[in-house]
Protein backbone atom coordinates (compact mmCIF):
# COMPACT_ATOMS: atom_id res chain seq x y z
CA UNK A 1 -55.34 22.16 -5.94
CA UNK A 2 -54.72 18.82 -6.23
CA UNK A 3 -51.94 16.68 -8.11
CA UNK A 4 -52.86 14.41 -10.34
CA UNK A 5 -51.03 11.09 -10.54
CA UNK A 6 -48.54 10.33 -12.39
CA UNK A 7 -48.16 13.26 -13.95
CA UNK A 8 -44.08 14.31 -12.95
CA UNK A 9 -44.41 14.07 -9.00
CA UNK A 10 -40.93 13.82 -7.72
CA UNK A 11 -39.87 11.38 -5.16
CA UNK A 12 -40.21 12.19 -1.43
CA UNK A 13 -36.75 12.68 0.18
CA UNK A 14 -37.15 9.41 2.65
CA UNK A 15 -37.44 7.53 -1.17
CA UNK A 16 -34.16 9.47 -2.21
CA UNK A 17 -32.03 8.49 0.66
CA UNK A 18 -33.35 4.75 0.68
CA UNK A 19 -31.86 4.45 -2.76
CA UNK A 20 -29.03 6.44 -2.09
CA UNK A 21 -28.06 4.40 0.95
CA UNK A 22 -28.55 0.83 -1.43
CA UNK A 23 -26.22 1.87 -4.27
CA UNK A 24 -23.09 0.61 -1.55
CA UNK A 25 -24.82 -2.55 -1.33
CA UNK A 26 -25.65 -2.98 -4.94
CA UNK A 27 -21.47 -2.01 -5.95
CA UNK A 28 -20.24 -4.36 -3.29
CA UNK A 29 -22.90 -7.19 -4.52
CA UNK A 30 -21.48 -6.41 -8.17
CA UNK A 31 -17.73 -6.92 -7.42
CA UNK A 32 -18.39 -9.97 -4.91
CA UNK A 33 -20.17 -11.52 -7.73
CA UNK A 34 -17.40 -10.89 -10.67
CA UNK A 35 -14.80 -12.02 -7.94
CA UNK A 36 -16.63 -15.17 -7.08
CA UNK A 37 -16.74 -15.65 -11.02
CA UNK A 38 -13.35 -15.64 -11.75
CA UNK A 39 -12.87 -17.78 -8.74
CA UNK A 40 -15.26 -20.30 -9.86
CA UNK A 41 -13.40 -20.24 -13.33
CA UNK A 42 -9.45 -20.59 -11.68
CA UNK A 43 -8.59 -16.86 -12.73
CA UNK A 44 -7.32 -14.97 -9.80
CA UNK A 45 -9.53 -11.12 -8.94
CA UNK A 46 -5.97 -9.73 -9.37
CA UNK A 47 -2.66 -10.81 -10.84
CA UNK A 48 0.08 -12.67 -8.68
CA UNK A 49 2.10 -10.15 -6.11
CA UNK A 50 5.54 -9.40 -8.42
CA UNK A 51 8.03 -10.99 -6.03
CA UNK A 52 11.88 -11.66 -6.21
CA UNK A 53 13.18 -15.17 -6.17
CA UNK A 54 14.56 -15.46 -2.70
CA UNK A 55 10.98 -14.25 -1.86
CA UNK A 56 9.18 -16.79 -3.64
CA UNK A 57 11.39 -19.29 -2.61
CA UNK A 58 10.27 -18.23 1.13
CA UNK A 59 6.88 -18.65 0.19
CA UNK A 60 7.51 -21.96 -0.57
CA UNK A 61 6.26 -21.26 -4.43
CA UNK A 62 7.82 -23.49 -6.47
CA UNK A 63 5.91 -22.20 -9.86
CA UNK A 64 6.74 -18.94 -9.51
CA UNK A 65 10.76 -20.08 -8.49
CA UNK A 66 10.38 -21.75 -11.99
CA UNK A 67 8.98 -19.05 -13.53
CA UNK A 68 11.06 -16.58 -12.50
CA UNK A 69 14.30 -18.38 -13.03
CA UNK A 70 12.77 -19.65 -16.98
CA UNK A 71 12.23 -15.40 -17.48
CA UNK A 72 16.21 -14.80 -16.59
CA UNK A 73 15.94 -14.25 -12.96
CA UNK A 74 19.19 -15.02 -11.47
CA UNK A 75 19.03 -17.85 -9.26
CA UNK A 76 22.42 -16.63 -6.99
CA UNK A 77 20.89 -12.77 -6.97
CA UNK A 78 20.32 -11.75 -3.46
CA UNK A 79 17.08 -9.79 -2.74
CA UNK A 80 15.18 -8.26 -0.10
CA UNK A 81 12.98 -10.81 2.29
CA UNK A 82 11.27 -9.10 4.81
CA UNK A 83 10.92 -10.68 8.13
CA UNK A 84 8.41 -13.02 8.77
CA UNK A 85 7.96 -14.22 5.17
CA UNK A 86 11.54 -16.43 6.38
CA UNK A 87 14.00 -15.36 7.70
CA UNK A 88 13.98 -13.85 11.50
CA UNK A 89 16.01 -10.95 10.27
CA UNK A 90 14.87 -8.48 7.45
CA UNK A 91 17.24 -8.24 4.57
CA UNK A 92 18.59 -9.52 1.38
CA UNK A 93 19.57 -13.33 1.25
CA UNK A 94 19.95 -15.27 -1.90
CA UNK A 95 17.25 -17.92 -3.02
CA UNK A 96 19.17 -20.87 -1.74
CA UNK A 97 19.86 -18.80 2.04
CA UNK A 98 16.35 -18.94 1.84
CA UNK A 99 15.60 -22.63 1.37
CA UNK A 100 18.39 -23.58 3.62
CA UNK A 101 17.31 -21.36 6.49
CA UNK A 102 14.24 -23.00 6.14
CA UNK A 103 15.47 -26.21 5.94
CA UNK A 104 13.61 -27.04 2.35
CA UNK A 105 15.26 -29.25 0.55
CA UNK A 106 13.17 -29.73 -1.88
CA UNK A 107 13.88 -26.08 -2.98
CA UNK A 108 17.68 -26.18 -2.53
CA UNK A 109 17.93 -28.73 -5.23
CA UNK A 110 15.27 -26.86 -7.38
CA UNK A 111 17.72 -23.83 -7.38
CA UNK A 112 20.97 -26.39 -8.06
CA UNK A 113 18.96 -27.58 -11.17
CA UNK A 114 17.90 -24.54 -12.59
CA UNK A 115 22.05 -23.69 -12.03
CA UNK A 116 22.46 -22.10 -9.43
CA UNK A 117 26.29 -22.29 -7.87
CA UNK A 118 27.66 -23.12 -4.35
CA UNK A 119 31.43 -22.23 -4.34
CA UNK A 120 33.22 -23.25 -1.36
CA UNK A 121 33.24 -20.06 0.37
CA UNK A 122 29.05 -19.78 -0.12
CA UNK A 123 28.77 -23.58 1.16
CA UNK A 124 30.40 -22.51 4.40
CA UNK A 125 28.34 -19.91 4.78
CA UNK A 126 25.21 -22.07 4.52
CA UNK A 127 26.46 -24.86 6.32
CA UNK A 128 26.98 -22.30 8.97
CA UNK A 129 23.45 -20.67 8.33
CA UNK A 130 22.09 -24.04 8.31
CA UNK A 131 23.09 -24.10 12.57
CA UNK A 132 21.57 -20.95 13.60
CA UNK A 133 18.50 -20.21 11.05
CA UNK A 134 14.90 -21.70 11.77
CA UNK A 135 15.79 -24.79 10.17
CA UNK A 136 17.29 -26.21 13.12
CA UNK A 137 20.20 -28.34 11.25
CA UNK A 138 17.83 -29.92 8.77
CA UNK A 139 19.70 -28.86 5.76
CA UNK A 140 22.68 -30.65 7.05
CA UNK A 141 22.78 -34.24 5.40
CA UNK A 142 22.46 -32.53 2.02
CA UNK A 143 24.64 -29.35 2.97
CA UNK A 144 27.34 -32.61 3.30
CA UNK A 145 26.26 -34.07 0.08
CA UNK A 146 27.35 -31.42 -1.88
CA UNK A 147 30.89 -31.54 -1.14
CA UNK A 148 33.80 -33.88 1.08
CA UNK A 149 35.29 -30.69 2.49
CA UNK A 150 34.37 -30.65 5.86
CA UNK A 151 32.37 -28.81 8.29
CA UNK A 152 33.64 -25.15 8.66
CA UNK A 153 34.56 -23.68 12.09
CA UNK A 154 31.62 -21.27 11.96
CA UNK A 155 32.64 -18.84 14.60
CA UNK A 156 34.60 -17.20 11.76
CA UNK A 157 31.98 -17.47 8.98
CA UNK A 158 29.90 -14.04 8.25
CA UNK A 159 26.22 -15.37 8.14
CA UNK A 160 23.32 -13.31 6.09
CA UNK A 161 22.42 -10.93 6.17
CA UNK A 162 25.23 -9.38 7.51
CA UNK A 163 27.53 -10.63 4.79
CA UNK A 164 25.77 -8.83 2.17
């Protein structure tokens, strides 16, 4: 007996496991193309990474320090940083331990306009951090700016994180 064509054969297993082993491809072809149309567009794939202030201040993102501070963040709040994104050291620093560990100006005086405080007590403490984070003393000219009181004795000064 012979089949006839066409009339409800079923695929041969090779044919099965062909398509079987394309449907990967096909998904990852799918996604790759919706992700390279958002891109094209400016929408991110996914939504930013939440982060904390002193975080995004170590990630040197100044919209997100603007936007977090503008949604009530508090810009003297210490947080968790973990090491590498900053600091050498793991723990929590506050956003402007951050900037002046890394010696970024730029962000110091973001955080002082969106109101963050220095008391005297906190400026020792950075001027002191300022000498032994990975800044290397950059910090210093403006650290002095702030205030005429001078240069603390540091060997008494509790640095972060170690303070907190």
């Amino acid at each position: 007996m012979t089949k006839q064509s066409g009339t409800g054969s079923s695929a041969s297993p090779a044919t099965v496991v062909k398509v079987v082993a394309l449907i990967p491809s096909v998904v990852l072809a799918a996604v790759s193309l919706f992700a390279l149309g958002r891109a094209a567009i400016g929408q991110p794939v996914w939504g930013p990474m939440a982060q904390t202030l002193p975080q995004a201040v170590a990630s040197e993102n100044l919209q997100e320090i603007a936007r977090l501070i503008e949604s009530g963040e508090d810009p003297d709040l210490p947080a968790w940083v973990p090491s590498g994104l900053a600091p050498d050291v793991a723990g929590p620093y506050t956003p402007l331990e951050v900037a002046v560990g890394r010696g970024d100006i730029r962000d110091a005086q973001l955080l002082l306009d969106y109101g963050a405080s220095v008391e005297p007590k906190e400026l020792e403490v950075l001027r002191c951090w300022s000498e032994v984070a990975a800044s290397g003393g950059r910090a210093r000219e403006w650290l002095l700016s702030l205030s005429p009181a001078p240069w603390p004795d540091c060997g008494d000064v509790s640095l972060p994180p170690g303070r907190h």
